[in-house]
PDB file of N, CA and C in Angstrom:
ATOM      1  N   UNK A   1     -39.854-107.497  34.789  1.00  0.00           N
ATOM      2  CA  UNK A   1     -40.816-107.884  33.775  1.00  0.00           C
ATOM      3  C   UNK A   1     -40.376-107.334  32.435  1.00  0.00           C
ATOM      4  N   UNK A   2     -40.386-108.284  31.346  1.00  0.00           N
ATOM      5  CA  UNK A   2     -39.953-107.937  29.996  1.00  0.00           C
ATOM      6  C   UNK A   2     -41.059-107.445  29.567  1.00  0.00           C
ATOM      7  N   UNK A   3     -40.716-105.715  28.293  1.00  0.00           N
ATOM      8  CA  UNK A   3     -41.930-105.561  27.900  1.00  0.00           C
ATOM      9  C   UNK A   3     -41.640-105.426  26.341  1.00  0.00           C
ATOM     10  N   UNK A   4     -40.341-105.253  26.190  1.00  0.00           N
ATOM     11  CA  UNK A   4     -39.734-105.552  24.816  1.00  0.00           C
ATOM     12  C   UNK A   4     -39.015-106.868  24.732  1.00  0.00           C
ATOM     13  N   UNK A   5     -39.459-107.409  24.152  1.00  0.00           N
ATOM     14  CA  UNK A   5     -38.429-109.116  24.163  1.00  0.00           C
ATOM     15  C   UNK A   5     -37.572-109.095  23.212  1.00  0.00           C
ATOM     16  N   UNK A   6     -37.140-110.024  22.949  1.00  0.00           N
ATOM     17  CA  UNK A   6     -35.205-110.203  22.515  1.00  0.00           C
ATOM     18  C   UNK A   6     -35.490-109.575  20.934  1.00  0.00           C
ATOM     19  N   UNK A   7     -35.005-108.624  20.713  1.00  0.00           N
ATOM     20  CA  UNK A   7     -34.712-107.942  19.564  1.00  0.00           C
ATOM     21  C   UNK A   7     -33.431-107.948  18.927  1.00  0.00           C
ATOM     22  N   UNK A   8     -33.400-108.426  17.734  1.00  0.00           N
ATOM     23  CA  UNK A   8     -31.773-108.515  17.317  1.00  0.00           C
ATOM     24  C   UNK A   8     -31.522-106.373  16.692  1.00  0.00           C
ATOM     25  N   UNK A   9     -32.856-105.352  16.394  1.00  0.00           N
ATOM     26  CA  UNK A   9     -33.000-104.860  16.065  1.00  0.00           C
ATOM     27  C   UNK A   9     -32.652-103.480  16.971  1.00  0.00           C
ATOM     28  N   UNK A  10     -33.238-103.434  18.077  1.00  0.00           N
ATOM     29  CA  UNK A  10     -32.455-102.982  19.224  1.00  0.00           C
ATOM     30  C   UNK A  10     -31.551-103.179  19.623  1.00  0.00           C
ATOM     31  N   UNK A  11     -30.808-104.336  19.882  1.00  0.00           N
ATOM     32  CA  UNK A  11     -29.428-104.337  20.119  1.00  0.00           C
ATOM     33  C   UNK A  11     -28.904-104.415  18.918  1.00  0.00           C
ATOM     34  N   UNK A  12     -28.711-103.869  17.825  1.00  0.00           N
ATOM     35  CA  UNK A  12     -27.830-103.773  16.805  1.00  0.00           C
ATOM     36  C   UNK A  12     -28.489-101.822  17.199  1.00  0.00           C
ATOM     37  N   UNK A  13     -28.768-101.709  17.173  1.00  0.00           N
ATOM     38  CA  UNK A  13     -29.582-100.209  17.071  1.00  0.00           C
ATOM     39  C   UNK A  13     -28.339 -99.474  18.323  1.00  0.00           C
ATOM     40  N   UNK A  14     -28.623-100.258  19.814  1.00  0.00           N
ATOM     41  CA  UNK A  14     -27.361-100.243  20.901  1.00  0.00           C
ATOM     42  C   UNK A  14     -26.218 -99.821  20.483  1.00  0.00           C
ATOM     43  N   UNK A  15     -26.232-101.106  20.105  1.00  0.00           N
ATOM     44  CA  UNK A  15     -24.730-101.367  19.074  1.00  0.00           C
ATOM     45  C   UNK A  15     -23.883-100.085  18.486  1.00  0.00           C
ATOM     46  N   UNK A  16     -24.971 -99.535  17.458  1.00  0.00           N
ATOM     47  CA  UNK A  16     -24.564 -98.788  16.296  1.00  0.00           C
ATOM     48  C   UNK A  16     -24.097 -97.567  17.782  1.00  0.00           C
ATOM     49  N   UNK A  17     -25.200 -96.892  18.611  1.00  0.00           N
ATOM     50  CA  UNK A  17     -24.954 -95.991  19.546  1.00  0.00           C
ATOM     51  C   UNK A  17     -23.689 -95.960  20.167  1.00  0.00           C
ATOM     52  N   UNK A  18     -23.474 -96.772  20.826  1.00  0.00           N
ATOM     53  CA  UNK A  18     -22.150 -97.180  21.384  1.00  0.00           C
ATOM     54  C   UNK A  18     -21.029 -96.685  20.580  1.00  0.00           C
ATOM     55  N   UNK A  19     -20.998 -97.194  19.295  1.00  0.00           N
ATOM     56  CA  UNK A  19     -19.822 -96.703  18.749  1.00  0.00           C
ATOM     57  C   UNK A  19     -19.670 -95.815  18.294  1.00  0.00           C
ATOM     58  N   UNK A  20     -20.925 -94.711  17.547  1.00  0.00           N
ATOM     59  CA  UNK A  20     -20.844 -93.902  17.636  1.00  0.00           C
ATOM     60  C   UNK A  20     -20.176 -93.136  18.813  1.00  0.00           C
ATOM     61  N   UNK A  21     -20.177 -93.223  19.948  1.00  0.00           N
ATOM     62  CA  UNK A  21     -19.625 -92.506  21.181  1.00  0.00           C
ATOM     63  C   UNK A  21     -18.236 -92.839  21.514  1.00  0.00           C
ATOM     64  N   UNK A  22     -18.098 -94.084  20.628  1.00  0.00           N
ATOM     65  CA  UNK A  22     -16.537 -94.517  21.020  1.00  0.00           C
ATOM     66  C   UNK A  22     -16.238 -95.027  22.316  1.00  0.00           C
ATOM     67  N   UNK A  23     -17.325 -95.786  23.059  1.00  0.00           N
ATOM     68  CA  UNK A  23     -17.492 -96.357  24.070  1.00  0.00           C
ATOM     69  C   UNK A  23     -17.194 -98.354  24.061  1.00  0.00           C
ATOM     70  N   UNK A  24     -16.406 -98.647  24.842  1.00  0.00           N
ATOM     71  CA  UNK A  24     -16.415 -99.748  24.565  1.00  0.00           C
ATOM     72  C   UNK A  24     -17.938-100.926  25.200  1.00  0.00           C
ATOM     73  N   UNK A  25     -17.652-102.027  25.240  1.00  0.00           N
ATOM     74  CA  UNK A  25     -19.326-102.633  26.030  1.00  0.00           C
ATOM     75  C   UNK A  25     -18.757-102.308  27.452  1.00  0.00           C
ATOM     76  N   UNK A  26     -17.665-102.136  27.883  1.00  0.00           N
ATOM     77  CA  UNK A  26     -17.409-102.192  29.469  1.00  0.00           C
ATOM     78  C   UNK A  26     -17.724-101.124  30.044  1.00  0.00           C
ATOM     79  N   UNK A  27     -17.655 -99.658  29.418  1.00  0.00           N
ATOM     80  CA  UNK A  27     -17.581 -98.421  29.736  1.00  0.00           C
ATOM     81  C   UNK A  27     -19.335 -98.575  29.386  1.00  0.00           C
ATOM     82  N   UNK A  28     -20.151 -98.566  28.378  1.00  0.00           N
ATOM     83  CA  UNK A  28     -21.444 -98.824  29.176  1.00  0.00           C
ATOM     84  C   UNK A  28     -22.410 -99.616  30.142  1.00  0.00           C
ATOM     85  N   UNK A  29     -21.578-100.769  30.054  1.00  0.00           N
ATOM     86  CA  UNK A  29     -22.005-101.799  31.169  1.00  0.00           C
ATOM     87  C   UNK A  29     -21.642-100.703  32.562  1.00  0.00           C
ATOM     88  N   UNK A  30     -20.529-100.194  32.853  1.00  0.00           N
ATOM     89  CA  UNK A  30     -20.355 -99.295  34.116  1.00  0.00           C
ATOM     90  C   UNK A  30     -21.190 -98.334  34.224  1.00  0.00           C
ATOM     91  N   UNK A  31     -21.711 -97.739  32.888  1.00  0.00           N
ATOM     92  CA  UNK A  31     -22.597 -96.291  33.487  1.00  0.00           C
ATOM     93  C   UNK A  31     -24.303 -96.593  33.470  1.00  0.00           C
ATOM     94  N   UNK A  32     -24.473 -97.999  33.499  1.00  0.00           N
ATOM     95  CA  UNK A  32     -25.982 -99.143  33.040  1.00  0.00           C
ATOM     96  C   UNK A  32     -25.423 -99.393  34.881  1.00  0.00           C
ATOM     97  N   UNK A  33     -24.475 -99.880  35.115  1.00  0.00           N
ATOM     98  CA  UNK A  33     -24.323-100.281  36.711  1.00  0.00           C
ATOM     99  C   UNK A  33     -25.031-102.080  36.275  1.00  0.00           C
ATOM    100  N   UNK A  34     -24.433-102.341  35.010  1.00  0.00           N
ATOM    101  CA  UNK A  34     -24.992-103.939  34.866  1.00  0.00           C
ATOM    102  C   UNK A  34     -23.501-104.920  34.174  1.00  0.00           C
ATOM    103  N   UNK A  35     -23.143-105.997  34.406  1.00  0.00           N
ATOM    104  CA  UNK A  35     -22.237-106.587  34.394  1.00  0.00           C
ATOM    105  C   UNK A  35     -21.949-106.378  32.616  1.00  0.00           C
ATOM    106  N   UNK A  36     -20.971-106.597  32.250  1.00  0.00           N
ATOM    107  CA  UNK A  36     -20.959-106.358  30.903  1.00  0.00           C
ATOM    108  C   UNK A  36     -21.018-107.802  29.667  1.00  0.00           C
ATOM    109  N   UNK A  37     -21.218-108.976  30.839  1.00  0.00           N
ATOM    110  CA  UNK A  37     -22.244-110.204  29.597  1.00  0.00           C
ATOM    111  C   UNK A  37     -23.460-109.673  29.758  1.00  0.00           C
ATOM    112  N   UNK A  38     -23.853-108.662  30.665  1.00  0.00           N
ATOM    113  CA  UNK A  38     -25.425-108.815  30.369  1.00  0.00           C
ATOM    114  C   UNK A  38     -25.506-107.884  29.312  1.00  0.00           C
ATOM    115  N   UNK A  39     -24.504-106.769  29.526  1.00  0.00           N
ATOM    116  CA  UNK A  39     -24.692-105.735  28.538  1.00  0.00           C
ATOM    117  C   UNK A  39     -24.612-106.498  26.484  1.00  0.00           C
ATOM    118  N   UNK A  40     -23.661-106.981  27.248  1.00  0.00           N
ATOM    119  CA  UNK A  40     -23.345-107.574  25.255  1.00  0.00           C
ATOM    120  C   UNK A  40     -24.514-108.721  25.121  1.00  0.00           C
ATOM    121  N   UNK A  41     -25.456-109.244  25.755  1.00  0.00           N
ATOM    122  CA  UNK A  41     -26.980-110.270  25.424  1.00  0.00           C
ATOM    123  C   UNK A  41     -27.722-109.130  25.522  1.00  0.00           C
ATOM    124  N   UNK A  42     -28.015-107.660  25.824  1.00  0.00           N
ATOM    125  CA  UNK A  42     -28.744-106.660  24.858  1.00  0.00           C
ATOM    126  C   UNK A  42     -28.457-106.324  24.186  1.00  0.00           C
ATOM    127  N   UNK A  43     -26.923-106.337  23.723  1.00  0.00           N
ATOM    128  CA  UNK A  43     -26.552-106.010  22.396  1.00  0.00           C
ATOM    129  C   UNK A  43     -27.167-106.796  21.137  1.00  0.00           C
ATOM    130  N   UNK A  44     -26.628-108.530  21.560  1.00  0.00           N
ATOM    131  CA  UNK A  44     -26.646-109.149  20.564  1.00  0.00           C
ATOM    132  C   UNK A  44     -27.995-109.838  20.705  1.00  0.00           C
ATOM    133  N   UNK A  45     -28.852-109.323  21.389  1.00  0.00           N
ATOM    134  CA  UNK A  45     -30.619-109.012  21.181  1.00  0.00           C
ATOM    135  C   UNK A  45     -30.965-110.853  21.952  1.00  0.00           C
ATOM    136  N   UNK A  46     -29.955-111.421  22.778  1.00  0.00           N
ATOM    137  CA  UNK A  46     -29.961-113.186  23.367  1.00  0.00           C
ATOM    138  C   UNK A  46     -30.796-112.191  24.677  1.00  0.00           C
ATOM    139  N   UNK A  47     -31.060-111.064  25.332  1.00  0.00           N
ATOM    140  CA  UNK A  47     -31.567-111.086  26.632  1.00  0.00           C
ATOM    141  C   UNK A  47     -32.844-109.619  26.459  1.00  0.00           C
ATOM    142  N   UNK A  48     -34.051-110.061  26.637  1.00  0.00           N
ATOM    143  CA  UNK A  48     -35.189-109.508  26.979  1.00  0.00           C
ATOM    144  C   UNK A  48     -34.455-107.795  27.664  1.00  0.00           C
ATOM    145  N   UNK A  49     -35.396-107.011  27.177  1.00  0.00           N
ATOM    146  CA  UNK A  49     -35.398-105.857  27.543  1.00  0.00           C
ATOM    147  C   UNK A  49     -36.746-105.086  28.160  1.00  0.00           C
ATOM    148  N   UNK A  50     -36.686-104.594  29.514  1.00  0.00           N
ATOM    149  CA  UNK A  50     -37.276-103.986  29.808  1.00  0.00           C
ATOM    150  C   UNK A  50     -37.461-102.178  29.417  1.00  0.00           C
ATOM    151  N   UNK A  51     -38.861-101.779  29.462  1.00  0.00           N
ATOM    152  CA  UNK A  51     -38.998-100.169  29.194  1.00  0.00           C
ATOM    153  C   UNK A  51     -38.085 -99.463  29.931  1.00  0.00           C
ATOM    154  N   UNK A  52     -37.880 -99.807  31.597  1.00  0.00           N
ATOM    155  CA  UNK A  52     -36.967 -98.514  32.304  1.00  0.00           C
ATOM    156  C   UNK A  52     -35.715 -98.755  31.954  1.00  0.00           C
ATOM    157  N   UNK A  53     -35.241-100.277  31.223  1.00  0.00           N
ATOM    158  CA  UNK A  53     -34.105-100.493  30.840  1.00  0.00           C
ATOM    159  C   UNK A  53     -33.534 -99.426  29.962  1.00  0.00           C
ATOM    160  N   UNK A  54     -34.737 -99.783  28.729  1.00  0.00           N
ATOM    161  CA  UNK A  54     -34.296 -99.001  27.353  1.00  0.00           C
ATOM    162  C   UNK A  54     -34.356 -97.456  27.866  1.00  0.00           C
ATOM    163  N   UNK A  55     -35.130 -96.947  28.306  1.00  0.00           N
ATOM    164  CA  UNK A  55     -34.911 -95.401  28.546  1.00  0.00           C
ATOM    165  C   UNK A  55     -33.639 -94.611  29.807  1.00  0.00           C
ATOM    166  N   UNK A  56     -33.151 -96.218  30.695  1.00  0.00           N
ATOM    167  CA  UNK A  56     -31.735 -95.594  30.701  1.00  0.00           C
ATOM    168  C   UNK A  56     -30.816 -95.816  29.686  1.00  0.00           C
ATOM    169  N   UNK A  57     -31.069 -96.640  29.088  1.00  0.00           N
ATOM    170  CA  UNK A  57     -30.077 -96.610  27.787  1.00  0.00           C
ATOM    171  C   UNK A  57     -30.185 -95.158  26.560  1.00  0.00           C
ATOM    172  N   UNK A  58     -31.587 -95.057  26.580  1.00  0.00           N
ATOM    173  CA  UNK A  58     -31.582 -93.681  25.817  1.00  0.00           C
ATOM    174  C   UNK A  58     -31.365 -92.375  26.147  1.00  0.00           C
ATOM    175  N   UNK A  59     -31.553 -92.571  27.799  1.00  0.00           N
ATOM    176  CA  UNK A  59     -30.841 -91.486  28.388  1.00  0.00           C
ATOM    177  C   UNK A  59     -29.332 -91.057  28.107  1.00  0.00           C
ATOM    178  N   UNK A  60     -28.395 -92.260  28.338  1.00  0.00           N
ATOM    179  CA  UNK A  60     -27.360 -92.673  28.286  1.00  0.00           C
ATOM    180  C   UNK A  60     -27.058 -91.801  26.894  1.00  0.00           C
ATOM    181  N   UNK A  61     -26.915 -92.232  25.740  1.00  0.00           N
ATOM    182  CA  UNK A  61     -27.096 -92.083  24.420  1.00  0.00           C
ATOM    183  C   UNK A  61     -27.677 -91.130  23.780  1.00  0.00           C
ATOM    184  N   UNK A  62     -28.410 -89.974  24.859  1.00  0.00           N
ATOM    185  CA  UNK A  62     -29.055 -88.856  24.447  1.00  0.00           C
ATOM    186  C   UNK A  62     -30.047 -89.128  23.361  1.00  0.00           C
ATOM    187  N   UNK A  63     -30.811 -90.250  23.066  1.00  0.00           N
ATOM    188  CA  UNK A  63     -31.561 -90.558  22.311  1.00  0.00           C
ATOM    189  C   UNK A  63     -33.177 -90.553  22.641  1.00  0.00           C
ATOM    190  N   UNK A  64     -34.054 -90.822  21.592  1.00  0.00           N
ATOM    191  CA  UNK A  64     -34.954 -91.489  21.836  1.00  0.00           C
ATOM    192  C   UNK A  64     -34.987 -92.735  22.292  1.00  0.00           C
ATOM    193  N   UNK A  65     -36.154 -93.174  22.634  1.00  0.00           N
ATOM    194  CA  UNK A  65     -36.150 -94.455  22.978  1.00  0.00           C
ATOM    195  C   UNK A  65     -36.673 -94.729  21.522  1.00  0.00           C
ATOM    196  N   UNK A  66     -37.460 -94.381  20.981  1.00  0.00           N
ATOM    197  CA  UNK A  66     -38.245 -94.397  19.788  1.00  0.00           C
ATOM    198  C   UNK A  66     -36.809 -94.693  18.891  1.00  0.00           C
ATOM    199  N   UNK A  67     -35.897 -94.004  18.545  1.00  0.00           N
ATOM    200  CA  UNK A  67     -34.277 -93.966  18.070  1.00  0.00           C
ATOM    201  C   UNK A  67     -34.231 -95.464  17.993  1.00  0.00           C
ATOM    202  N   UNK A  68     -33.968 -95.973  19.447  1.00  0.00           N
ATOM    203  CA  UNK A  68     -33.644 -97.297  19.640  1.00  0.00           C
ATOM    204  C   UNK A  68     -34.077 -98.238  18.967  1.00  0.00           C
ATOM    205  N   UNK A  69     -35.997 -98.495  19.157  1.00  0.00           N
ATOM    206  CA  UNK A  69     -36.394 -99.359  18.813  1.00  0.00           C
ATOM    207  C   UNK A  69     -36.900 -99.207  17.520  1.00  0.00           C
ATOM    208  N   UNK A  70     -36.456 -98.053  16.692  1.00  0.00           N
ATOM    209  CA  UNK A  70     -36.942 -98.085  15.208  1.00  0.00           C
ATOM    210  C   UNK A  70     -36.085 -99.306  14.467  1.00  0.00           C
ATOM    211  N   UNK A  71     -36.947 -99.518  13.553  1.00  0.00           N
ATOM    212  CA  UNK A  71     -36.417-100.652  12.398  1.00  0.00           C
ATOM    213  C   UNK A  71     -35.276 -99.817  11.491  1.00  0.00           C
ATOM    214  N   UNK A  72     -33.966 -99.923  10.958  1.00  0.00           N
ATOM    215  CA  UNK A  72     -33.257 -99.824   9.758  1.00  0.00           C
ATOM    216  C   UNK A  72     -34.323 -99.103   8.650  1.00  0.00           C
ATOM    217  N   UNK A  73     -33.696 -97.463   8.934  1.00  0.00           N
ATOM    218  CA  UNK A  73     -33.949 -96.929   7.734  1.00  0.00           C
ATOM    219  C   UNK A  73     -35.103 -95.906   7.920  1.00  0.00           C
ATOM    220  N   UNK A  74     -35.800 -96.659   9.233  1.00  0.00           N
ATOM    221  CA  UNK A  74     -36.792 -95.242  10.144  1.00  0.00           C
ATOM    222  C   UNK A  74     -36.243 -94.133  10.391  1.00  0.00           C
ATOM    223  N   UNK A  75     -36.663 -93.146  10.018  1.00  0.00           N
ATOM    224  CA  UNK A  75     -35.946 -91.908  11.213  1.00  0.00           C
ATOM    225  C   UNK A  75     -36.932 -90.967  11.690  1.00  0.00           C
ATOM    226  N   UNK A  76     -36.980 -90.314  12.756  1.00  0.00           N
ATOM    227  CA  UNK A  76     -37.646 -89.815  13.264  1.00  0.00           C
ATOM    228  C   UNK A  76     -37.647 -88.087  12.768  1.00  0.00           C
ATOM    229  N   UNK A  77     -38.401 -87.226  12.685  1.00  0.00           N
ATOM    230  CA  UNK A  77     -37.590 -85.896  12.440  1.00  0.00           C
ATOM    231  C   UNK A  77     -37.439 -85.040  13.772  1.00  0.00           C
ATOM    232  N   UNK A  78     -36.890 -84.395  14.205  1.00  0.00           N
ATOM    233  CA  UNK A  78     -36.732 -83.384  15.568  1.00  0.00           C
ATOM    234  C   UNK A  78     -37.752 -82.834  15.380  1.00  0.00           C
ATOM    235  N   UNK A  79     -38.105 -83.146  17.684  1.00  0.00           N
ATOM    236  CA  UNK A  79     -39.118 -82.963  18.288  1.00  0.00           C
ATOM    237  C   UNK A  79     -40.452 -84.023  17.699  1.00  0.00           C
ATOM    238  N   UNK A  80     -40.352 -85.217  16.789  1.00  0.00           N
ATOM    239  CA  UNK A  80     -41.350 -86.042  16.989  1.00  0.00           C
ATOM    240  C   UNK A  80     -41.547 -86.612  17.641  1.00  0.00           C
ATOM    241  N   UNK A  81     -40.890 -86.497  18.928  1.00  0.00           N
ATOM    242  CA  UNK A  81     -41.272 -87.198  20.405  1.00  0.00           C
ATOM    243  C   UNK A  81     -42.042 -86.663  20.612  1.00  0.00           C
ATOM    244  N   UNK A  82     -41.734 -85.050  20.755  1.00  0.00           N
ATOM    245  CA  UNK A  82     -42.233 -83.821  21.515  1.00  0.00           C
ATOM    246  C   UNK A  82     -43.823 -84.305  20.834  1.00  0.00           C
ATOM    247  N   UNK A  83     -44.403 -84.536  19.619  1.00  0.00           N
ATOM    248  CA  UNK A  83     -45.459 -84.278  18.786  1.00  0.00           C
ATOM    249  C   UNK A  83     -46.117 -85.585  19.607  1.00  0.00           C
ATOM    250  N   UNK A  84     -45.714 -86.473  19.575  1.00  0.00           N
ATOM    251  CA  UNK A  84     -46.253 -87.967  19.614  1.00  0.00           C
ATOM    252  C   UNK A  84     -46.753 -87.977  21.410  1.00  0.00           C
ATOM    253  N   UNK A  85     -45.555 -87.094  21.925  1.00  0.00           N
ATOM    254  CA  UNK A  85     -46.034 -86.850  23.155  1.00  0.00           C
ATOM    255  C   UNK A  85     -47.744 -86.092  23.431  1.00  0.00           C
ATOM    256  N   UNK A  86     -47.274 -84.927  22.507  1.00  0.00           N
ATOM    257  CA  UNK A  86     -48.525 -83.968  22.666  1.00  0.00           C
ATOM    258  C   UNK A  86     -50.073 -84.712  21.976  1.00  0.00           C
ATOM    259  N   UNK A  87     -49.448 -85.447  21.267  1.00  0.00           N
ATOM    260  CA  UNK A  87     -51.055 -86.529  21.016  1.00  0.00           C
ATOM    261  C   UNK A  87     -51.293 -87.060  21.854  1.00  0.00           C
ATOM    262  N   UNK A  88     -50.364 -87.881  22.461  1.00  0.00           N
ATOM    263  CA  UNK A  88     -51.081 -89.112  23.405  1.00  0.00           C
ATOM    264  C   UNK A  88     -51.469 -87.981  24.580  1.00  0.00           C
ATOM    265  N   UNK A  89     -51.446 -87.009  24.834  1.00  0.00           N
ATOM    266  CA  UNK A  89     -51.737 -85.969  25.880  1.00  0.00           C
ATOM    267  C   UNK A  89     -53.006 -85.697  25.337  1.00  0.00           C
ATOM    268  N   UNK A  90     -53.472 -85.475  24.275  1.00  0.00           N
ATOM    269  CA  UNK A  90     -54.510 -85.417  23.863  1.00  0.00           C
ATOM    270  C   UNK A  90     -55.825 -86.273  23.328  1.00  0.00           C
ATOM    271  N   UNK A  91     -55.298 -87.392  23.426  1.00  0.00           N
ATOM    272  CA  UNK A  91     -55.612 -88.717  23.487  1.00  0.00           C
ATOM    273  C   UNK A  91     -56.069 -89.036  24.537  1.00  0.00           C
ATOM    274  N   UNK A  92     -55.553 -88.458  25.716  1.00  0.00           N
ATOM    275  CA  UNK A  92     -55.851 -89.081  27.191  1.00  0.00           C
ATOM    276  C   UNK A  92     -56.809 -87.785  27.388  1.00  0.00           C
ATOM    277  N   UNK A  93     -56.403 -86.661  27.408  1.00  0.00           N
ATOM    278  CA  UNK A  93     -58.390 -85.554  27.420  1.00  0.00           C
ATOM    279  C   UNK A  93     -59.335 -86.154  26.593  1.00  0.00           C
ATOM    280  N   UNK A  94     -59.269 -86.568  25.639  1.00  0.00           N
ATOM    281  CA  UNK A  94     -60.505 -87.140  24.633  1.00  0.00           C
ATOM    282  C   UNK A  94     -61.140 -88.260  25.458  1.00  0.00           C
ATOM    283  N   UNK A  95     -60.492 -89.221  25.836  1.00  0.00           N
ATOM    284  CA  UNK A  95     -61.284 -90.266  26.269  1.00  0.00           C
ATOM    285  C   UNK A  95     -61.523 -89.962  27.845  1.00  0.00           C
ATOM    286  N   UNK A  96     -61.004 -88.778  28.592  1.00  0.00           N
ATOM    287  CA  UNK A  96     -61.146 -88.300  29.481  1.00  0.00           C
ATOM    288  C   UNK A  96     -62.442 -87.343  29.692  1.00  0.00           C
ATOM    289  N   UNK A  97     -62.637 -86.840  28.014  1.00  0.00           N
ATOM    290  CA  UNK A  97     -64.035 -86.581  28.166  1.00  0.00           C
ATOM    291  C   UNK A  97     -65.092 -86.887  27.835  1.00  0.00           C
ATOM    292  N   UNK A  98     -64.763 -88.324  26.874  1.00  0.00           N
ATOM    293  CA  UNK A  98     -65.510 -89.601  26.706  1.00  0.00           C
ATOM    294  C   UNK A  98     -66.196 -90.235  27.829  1.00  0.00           C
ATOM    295  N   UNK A  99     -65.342 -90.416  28.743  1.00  0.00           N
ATOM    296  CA  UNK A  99     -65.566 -90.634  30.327  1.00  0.00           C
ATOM    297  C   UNK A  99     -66.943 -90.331  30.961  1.00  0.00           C
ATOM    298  N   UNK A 100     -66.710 -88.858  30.481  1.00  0.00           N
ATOM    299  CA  UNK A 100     -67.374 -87.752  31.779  1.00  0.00           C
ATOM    300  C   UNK A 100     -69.137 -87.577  30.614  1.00  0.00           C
ATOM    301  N   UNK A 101     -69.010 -88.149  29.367  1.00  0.00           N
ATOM    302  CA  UNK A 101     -70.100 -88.044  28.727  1.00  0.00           C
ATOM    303  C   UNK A 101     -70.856 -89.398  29.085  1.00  0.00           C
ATOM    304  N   UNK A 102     -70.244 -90.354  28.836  1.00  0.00           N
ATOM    305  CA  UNK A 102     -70.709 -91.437  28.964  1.00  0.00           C
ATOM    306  C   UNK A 102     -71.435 -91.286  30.662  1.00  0.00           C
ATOM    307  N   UNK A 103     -70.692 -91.170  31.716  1.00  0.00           N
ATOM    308  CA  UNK A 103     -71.291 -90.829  33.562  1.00  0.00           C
ATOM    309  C   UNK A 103     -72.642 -90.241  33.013  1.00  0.00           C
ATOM    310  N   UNK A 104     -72.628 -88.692  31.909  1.00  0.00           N
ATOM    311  CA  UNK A 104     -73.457 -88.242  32.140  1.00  0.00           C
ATOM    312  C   UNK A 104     -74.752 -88.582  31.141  1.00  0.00           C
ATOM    313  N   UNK A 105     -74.655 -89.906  30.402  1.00  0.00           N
ATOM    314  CA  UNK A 105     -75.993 -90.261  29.878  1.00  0.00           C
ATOM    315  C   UNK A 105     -76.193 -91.707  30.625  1.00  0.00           C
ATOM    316  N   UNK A 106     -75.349 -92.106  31.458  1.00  0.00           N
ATOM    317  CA  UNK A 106     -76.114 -93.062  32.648  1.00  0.00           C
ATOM    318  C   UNK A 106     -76.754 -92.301  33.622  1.00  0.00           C
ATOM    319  N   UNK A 107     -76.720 -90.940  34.139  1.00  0.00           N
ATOM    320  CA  UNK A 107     -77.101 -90.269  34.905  1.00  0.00           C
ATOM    321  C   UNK A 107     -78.303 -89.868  34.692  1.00  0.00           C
ATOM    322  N   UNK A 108     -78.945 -89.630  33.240  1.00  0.00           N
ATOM    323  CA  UNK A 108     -79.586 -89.396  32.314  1.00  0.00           C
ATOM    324  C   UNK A 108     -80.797 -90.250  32.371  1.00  0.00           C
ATOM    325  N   UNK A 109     -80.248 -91.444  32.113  1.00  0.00           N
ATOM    326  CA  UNK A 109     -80.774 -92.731  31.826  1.00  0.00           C
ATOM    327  C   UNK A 109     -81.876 -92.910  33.037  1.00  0.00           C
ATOM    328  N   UNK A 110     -80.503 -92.796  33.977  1.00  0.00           N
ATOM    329  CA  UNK A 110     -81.595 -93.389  35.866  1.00  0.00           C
ATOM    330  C   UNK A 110     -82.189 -91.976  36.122  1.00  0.00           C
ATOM    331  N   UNK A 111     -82.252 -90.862  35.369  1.00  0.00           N
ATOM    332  CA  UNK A 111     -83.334 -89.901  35.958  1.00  0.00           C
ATOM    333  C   UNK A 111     -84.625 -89.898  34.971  1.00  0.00           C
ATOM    334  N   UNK A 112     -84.915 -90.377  33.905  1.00  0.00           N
ATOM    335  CA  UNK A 112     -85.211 -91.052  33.065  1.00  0.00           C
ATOM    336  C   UNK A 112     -86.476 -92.129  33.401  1.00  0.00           C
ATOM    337  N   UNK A 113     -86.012 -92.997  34.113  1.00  0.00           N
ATOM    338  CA  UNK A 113     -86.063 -94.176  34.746  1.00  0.00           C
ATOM    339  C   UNK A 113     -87.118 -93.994  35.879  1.00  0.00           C
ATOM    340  N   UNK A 114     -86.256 -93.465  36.595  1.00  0.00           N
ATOM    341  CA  UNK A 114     -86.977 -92.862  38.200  1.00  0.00           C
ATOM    342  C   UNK A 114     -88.483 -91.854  37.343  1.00  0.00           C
ATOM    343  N   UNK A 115     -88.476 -90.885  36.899  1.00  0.00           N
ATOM    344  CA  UNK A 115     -89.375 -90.316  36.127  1.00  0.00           C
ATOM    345  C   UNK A 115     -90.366 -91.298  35.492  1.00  0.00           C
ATOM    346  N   UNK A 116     -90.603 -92.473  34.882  1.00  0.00           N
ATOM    347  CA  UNK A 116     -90.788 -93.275  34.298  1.00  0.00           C
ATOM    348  C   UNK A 116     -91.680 -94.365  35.608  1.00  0.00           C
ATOM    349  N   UNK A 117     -90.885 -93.905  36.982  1.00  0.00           N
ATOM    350  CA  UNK A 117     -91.229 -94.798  38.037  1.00  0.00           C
ATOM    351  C   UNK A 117     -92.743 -94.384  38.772  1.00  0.00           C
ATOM    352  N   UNK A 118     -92.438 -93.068  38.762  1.00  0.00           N
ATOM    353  CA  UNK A 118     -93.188 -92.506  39.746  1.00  0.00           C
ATOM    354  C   UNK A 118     -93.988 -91.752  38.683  1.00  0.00           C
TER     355      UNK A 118
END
């Protein structure tokens, strides 16, 4: 399942990685374990990319994935993964205790209710 679709922006982003490392497309097509036309249609952004795709590729590349799919001229500063990580971690307690408020004014509600009954 594609969850990034054909980006000429990512695979030029690939691209730039690769050579930085002095890797040709064959020598990452071998360490991807993917034929190397498929590798050069993520390059040249003709073939859909999946998430576990891109994060072996950023593995690969010691990168972000974020690295990858930034636009020309983005840059990230060190450890804004680490940060972006620690929000959405905190993002997920907030509405985690959004959750547990909301249970407890339906709980509220039907004792409320029942009180109201009898």
């Amino acid at each position: 399942m594609s969850i990034i679709g054909k980006n000429s922006n990512i695979g030029k982003n690939i691209r730039i990685l690769r050579q930085k490392k002095g890797w040709s497309q064959g020598e990452v097509a071998k360490r991807l374990k993917i034929s190397i036309p498929a590798f050069s249609k993520i390059e040249s952004g003709i073939t859909d990319i999946n998430i576990s795709r891109l994060n072996q590729i950023a593995t690969l590349f010691e990168v972000s994935t974020l690295e990858i799919i930034a636009r020309d001229g983005m840059t990230f500063a060190p450890g804004s993964t680490v940060e972006i990580r620690v929000l959405k971690e905190k993002l997920a307690d907030q509405e985690d205790e959004i959750i547990k408020l909301q249970k407890k004014v339906i709980d509220l509600y039907e004792e409320i209710r029942n009180y109201a009954l009898h």
